[in-house]
N, C-alpha and C. Protein backbone atom coordinates (compact mmCIF):
# COMPACT_ATOMS: atom_id res chain seq x y z
N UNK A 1 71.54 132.47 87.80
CA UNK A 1 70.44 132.03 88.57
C UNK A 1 70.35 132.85 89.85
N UNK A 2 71.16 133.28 90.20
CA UNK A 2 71.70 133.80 91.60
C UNK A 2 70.66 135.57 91.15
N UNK A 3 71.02 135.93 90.40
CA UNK A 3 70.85 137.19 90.01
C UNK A 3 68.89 137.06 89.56
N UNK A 4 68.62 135.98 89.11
CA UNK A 4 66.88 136.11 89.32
C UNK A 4 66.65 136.01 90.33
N UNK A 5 66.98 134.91 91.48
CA UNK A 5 66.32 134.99 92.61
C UNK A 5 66.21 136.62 93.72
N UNK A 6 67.45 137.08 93.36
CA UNK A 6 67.83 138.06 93.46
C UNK A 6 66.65 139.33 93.40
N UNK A 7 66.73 139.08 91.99
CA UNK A 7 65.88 139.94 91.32
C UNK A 7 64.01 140.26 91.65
N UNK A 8 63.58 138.65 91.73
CA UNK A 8 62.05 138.38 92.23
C UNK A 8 62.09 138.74 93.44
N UNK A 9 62.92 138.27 94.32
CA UNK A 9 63.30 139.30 95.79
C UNK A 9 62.85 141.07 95.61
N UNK A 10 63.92 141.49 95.13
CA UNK A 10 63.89 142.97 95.23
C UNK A 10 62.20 143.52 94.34
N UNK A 11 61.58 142.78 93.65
CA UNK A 11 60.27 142.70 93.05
C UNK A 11 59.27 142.69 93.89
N UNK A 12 59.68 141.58 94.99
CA UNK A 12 58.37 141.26 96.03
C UNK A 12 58.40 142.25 97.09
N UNK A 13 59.69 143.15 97.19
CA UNK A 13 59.57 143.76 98.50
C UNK A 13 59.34 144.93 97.65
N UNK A 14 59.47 145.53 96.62
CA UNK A 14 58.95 146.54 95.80
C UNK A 14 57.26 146.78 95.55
N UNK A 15 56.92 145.68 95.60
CA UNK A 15 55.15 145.38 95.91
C UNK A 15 54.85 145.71 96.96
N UNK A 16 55.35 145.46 98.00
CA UNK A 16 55.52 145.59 99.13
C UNK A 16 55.38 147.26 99.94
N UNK A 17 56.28 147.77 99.38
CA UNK A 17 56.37 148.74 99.79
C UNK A 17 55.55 149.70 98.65
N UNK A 18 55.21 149.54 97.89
CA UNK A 18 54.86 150.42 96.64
C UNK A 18 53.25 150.93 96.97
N UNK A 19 53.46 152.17 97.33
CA UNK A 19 52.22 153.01 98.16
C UNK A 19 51.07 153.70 96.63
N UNK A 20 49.58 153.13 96.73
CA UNK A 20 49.05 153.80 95.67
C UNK A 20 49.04 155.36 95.90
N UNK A 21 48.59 156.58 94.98
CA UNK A 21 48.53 157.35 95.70
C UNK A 21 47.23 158.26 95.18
N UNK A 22 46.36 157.28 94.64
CA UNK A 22 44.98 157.42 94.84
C UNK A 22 44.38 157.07 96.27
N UNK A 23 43.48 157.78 96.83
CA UNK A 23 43.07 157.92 97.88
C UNK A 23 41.71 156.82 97.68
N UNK A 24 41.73 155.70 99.04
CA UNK A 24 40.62 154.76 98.62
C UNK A 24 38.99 154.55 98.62
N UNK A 25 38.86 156.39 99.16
CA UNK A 25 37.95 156.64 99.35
C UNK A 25 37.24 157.69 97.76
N UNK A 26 38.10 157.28 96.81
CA UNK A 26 37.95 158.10 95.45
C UNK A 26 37.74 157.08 94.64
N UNK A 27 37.74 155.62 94.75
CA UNK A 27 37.79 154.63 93.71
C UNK A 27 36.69 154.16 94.28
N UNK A 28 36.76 152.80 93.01
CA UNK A 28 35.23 152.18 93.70
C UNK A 28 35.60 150.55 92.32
N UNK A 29 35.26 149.56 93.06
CA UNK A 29 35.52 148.61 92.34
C UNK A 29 34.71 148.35 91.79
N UNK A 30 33.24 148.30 91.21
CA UNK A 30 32.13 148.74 90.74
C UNK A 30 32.06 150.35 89.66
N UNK A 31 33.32 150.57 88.70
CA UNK A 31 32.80 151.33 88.21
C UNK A 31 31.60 151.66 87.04
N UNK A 32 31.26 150.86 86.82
CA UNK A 32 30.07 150.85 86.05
C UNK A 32 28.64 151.89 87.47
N UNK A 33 28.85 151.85 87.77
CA UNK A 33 27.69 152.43 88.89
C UNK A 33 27.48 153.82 89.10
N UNK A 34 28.66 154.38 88.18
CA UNK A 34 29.05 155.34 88.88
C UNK A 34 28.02 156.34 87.97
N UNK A 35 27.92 157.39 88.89
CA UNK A 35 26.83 158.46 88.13
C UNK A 35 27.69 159.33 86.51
N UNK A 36 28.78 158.93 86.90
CA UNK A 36 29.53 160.12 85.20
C UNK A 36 30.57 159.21 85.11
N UNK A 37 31.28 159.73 83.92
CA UNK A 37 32.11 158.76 83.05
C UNK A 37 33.56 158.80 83.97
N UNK A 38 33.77 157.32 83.59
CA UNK A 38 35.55 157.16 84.63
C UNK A 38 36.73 156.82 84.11
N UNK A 39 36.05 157.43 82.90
CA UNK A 39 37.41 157.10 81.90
C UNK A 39 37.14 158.16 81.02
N UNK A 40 38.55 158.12 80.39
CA UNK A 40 39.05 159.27 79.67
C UNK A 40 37.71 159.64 78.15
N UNK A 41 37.20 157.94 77.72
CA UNK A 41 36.93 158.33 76.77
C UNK A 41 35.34 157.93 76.96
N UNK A 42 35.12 157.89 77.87
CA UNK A 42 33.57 157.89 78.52
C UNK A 42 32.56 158.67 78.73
N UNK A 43 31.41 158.63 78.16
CA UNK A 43 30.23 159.51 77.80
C UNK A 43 30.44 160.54 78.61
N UNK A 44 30.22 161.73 78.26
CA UNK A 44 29.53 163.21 79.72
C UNK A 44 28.26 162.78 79.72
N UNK A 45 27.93 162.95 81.33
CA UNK A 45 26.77 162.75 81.53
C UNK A 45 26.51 164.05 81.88
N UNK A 46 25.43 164.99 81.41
CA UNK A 46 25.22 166.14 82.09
C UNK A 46 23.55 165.80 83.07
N UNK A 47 23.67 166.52 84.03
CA UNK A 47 22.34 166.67 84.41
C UNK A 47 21.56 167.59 83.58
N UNK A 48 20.14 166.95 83.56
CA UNK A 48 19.14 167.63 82.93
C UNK A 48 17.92 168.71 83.59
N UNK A 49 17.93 169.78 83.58
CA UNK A 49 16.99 170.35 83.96
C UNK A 49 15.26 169.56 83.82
N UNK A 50 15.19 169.33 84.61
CA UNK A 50 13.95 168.16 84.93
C UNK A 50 12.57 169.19 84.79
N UNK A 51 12.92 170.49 85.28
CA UNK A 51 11.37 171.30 84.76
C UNK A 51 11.24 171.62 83.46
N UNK A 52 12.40 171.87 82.96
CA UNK A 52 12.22 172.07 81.52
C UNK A 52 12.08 171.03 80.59
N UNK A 53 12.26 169.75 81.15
CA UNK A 53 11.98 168.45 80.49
C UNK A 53 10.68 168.05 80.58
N UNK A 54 10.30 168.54 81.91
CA UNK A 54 8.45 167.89 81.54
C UNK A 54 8.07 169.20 81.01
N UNK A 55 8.19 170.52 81.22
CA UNK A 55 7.76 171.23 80.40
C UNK A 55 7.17 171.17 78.65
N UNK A 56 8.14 170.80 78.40
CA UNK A 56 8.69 170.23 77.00
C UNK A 56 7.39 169.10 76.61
N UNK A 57 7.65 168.02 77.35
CA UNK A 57 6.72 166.89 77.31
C UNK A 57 5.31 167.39 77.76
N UNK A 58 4.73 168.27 78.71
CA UNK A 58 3.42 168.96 78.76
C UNK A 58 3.22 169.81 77.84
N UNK A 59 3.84 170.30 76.94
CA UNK A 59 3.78 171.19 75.56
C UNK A 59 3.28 170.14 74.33
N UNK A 60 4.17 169.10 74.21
CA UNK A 60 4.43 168.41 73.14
C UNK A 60 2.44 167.67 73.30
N UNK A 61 2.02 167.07 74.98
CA UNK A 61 1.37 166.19 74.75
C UNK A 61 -0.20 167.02 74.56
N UNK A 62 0.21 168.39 75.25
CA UNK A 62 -1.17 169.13 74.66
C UNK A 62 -1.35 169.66 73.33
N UNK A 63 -0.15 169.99 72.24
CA UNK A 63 -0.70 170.06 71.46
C UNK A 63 -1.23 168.62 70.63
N UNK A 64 -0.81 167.37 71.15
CA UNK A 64 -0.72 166.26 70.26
C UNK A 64 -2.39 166.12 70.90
N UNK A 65 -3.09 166.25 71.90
CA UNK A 65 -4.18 166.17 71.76
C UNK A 65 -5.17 167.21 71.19
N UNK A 66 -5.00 168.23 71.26
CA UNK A 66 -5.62 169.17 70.85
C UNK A 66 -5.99 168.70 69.11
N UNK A 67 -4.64 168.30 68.78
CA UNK A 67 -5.20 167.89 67.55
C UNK A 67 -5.55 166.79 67.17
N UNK A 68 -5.77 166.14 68.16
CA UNK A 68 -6.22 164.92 68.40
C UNK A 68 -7.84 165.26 68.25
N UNK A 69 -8.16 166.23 69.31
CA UNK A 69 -9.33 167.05 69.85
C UNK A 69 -10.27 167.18 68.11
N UNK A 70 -9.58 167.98 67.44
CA UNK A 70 -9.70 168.21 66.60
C UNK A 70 -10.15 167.58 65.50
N UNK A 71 -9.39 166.70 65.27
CA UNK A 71 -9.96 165.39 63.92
C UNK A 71 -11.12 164.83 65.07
N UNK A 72 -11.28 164.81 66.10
CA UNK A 72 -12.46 163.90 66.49
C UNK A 72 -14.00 164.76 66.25
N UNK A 73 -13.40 166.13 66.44
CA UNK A 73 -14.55 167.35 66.40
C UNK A 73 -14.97 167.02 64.79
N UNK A 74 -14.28 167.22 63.94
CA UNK A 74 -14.45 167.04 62.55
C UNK A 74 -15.48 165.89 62.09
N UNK A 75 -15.09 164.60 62.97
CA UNK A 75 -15.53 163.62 62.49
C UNK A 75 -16.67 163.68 63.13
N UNK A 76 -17.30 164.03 64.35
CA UNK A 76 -18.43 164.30 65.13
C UNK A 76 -18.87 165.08 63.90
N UNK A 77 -19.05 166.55 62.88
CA UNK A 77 -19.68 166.97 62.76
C UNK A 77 -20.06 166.70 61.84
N UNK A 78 -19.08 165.87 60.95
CA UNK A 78 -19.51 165.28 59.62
C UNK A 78 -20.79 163.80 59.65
N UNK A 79 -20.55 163.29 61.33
CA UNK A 79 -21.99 162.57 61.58
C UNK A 79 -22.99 163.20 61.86
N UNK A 80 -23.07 164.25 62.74
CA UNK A 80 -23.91 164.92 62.70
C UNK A 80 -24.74 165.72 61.32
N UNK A 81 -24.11 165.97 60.66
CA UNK A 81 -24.33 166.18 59.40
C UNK A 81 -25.48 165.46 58.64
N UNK A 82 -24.42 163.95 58.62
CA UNK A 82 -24.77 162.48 58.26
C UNK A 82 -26.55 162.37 58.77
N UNK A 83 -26.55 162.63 60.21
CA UNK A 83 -27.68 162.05 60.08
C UNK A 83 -28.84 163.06 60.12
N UNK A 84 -28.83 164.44 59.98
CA UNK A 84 -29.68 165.48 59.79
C UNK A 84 -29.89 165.11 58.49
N UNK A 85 -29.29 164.63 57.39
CA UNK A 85 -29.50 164.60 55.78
C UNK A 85 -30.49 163.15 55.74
N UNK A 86 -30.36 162.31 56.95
CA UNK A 86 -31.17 160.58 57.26
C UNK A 86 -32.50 161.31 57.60
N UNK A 87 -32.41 162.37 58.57
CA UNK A 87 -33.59 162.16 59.00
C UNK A 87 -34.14 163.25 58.10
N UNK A 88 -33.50 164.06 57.27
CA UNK A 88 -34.48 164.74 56.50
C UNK A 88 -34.97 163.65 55.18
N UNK A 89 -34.15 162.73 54.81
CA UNK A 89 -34.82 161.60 54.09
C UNK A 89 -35.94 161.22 54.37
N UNK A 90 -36.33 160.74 55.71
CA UNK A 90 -36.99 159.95 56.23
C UNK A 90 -38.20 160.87 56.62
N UNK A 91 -37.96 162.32 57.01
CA UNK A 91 -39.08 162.90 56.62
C UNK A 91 -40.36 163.14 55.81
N UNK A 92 -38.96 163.29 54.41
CA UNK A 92 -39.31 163.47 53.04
C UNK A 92 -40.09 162.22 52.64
N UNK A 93 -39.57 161.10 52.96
CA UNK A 93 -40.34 160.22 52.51
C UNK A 93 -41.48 159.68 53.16
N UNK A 94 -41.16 159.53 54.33
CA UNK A 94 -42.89 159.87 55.14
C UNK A 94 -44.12 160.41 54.16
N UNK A 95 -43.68 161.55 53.97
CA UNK A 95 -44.62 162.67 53.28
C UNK A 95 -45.19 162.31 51.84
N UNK A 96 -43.81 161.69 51.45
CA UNK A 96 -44.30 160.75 49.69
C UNK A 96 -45.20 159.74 50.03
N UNK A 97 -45.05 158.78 51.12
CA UNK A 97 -45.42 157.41 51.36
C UNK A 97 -47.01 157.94 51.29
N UNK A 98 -47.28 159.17 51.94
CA UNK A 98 -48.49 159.49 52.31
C UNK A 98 -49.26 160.08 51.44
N UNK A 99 -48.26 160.78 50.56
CA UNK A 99 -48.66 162.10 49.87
C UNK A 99 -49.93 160.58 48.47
N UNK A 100 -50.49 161.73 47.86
CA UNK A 100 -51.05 161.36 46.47
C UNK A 100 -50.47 160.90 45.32
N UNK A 101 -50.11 159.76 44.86
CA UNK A 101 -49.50 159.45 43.81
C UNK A 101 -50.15 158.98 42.48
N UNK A 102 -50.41 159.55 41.28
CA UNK A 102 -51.27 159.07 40.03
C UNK A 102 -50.48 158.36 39.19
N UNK A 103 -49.33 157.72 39.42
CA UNK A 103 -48.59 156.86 38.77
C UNK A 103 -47.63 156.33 39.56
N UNK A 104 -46.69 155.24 38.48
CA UNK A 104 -45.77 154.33 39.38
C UNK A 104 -44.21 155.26 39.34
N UNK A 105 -43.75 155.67 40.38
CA UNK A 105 -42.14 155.87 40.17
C UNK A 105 -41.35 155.16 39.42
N UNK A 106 -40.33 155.67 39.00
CA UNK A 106 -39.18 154.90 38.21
C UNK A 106 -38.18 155.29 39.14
N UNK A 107 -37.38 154.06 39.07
CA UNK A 107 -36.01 153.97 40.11
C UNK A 107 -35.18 154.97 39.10
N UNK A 108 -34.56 156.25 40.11
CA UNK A 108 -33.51 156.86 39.47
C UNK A 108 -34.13 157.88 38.73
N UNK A 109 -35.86 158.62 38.27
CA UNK A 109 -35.72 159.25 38.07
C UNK A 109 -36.31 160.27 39.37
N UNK A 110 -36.11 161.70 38.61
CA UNK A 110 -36.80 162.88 39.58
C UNK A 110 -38.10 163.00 39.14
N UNK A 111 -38.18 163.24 40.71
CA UNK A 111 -39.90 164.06 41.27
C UNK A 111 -40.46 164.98 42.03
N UNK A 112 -41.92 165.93 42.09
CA UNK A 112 -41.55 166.79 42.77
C UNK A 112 -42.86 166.77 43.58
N UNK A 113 -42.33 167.28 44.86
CA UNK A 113 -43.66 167.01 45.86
C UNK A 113 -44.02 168.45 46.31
N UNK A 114 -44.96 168.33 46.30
CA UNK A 114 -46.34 169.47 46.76
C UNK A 114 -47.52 169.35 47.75
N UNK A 115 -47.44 170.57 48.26
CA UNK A 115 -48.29 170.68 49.59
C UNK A 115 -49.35 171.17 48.85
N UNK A 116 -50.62 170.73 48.56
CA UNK A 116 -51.81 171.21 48.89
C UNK A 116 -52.73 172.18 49.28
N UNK A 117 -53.63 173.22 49.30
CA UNK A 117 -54.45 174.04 49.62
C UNK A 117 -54.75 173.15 51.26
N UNK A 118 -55.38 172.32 51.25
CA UNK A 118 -56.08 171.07 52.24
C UNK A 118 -54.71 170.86 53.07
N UNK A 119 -53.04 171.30 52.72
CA UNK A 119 -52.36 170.55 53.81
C UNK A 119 -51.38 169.04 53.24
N UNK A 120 -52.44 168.63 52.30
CA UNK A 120 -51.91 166.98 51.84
C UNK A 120 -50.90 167.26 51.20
N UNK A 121 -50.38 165.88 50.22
CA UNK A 121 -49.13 166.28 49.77
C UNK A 121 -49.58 165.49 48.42
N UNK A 122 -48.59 165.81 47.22
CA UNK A 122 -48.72 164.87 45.87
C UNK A 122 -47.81 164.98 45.03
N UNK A 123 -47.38 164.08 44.43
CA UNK A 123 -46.26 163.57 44.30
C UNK A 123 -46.34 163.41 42.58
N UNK A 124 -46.02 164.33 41.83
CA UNK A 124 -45.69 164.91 40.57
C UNK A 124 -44.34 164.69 39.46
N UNK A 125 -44.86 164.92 38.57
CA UNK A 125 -43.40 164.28 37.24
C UNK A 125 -43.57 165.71 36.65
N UNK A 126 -44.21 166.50 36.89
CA UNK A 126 -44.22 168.05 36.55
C UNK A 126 -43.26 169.04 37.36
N UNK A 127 -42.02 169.36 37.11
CA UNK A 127 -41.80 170.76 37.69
C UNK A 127 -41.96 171.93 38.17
N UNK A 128 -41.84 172.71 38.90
CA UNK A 128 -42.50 174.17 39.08
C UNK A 128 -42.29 174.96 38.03
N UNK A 129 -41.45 175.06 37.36
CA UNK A 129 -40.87 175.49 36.27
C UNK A 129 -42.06 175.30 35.04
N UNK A 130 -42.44 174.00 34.86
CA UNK A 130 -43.28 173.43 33.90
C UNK A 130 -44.60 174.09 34.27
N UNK A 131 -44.99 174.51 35.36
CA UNK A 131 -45.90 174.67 35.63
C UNK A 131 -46.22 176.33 34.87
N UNK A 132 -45.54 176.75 34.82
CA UNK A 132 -45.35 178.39 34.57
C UNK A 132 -46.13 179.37 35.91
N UNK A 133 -46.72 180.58 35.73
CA UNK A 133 -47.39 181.13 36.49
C UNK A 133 -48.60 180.85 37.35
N UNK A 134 -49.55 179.62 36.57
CA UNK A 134 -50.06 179.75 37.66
C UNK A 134 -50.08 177.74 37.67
N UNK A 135 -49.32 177.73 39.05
CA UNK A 135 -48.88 176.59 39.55
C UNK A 135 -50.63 175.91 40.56
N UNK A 136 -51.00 174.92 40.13
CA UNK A 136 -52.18 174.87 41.04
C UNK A 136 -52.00 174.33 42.61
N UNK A 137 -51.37 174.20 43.22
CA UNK A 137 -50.79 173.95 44.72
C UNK A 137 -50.45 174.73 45.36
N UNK A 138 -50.72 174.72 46.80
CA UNK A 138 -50.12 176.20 47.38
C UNK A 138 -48.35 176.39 47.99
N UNK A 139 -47.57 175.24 47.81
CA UNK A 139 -46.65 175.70 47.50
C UNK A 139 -45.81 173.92 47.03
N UNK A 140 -44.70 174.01 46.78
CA UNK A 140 -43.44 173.28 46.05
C UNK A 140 -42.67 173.03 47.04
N UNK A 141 -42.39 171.44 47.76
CA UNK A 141 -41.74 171.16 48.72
C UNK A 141 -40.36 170.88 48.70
N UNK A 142 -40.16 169.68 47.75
CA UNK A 142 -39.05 169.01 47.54
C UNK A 142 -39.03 168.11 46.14
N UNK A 143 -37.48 168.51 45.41
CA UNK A 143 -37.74 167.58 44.58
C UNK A 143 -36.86 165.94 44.91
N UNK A 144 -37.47 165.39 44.75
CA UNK A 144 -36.59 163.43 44.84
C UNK A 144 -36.48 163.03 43.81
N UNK A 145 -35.54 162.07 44.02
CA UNK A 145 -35.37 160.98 43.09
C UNK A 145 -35.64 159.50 43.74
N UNK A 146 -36.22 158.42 43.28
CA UNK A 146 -36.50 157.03 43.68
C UNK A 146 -35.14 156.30 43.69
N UNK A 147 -34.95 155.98 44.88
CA UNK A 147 -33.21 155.31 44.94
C UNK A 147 -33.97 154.07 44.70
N UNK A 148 -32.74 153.01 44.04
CA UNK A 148 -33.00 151.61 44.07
C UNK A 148 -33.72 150.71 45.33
N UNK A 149 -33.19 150.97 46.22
CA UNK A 149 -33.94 150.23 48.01
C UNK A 149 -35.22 151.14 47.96
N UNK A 150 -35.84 151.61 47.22
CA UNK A 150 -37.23 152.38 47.51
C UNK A 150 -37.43 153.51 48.14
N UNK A 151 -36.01 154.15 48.71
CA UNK A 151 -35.78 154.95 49.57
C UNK A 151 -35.85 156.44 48.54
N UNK A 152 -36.16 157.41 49.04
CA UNK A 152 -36.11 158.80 48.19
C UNK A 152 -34.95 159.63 48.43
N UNK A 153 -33.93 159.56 47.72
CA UNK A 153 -32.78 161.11 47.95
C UNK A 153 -33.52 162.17 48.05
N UNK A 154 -33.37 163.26 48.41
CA UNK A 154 -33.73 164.94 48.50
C UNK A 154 -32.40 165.28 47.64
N UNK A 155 -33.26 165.77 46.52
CA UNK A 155 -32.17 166.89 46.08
C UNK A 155 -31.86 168.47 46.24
N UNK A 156 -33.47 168.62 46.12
CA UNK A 156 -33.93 169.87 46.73
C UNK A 156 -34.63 170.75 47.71
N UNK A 157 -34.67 170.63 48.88
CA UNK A 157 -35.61 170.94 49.90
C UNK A 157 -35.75 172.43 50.34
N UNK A 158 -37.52 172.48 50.31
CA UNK A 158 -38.23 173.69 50.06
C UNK A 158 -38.81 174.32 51.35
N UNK A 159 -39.05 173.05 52.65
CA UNK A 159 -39.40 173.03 53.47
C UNK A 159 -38.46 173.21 54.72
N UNK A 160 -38.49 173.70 55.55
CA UNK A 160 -37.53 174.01 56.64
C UNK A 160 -38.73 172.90 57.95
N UNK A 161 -37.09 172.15 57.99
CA UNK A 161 -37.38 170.94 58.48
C UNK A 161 -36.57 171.18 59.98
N UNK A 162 -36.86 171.53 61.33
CA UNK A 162 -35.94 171.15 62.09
C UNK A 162 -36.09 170.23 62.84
N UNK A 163 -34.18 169.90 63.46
CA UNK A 163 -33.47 168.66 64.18
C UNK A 163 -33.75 168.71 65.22
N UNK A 164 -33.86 169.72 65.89
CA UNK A 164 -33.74 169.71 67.17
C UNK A 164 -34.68 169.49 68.29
């Protein structure tokens, strides 16, 4: 018994005297805070070149619009398209609505429209073709077909129609 008390003695003054010899201005009781790893088996943190990182990211986000740019250009021209082919419909059919007709259309088949000596228009189940050489109209506009809604497709247009 003599020899523990002994012993926890020479222990407590060993605490006592027992000098760290890390310097306390190198530790930090908070190591989680610390900017790089504090242990042996703790991530490297490197610093990152920060111009070459947004660089990178100003590269990446112009080409991601550009082709962004791109499918939107596409889709713009394919409306544009869209509605030069509406309003040449709506031309075309103007011109039928008006033109001369000596019979009833059939939904779905073709027809062919003609301008007149006078200017007017008339609206034919005869081809130019059928007609052979001497065609009696002064010229061959467009051929249609009668869509179901009453509306006329252009299949063939003879007339230079502009959009602008």
């Amino acid at each position: 018994m003599f020899r523990s008390i002994v012993n926890q003695k020479n222990m407590a003054t060993n605490q006592d005297d027992f000098i760290n010899p890390i310097d306390k201005d190198k530790i930090t009781e908070t190591p989680n805070t610390l900017p790089y790893a504090h242990t042996r088996g703790g991530v490297v943190i490197k610093p990152e070149d920060m111009g070459k990182t947004k660089s990178k990211a100003l590269q990446a986000m112009s080409q991601q619009t550009e082709r962004q740019m791109g499918q939107l250009y596409q889709q713009m021209e394919l409306l544009v398209e869209q509605a030069k082919k509406l309003q040449e419909r709506k031309i075309i059919s103007e011109k039928i609505y008006t033109a001369q007709i000596g019979f009833e259309p059939i939904i779905g088949h073709n027809y062919y429209l003609y301008q007149k000596k006078d200017g007017s228009y008339l609206l034919s189940m005869v081809s130019p073709e059928e007609w052979g050489a001497r065609m009696p109209f002064e010229k061959f506009s467009a051929m249609v077909t009668l869509l179901a809604d009453h509306t006329w497709d252009v299949i063939e247009n003879r007339e230079y129609i502009d959009f602008e």
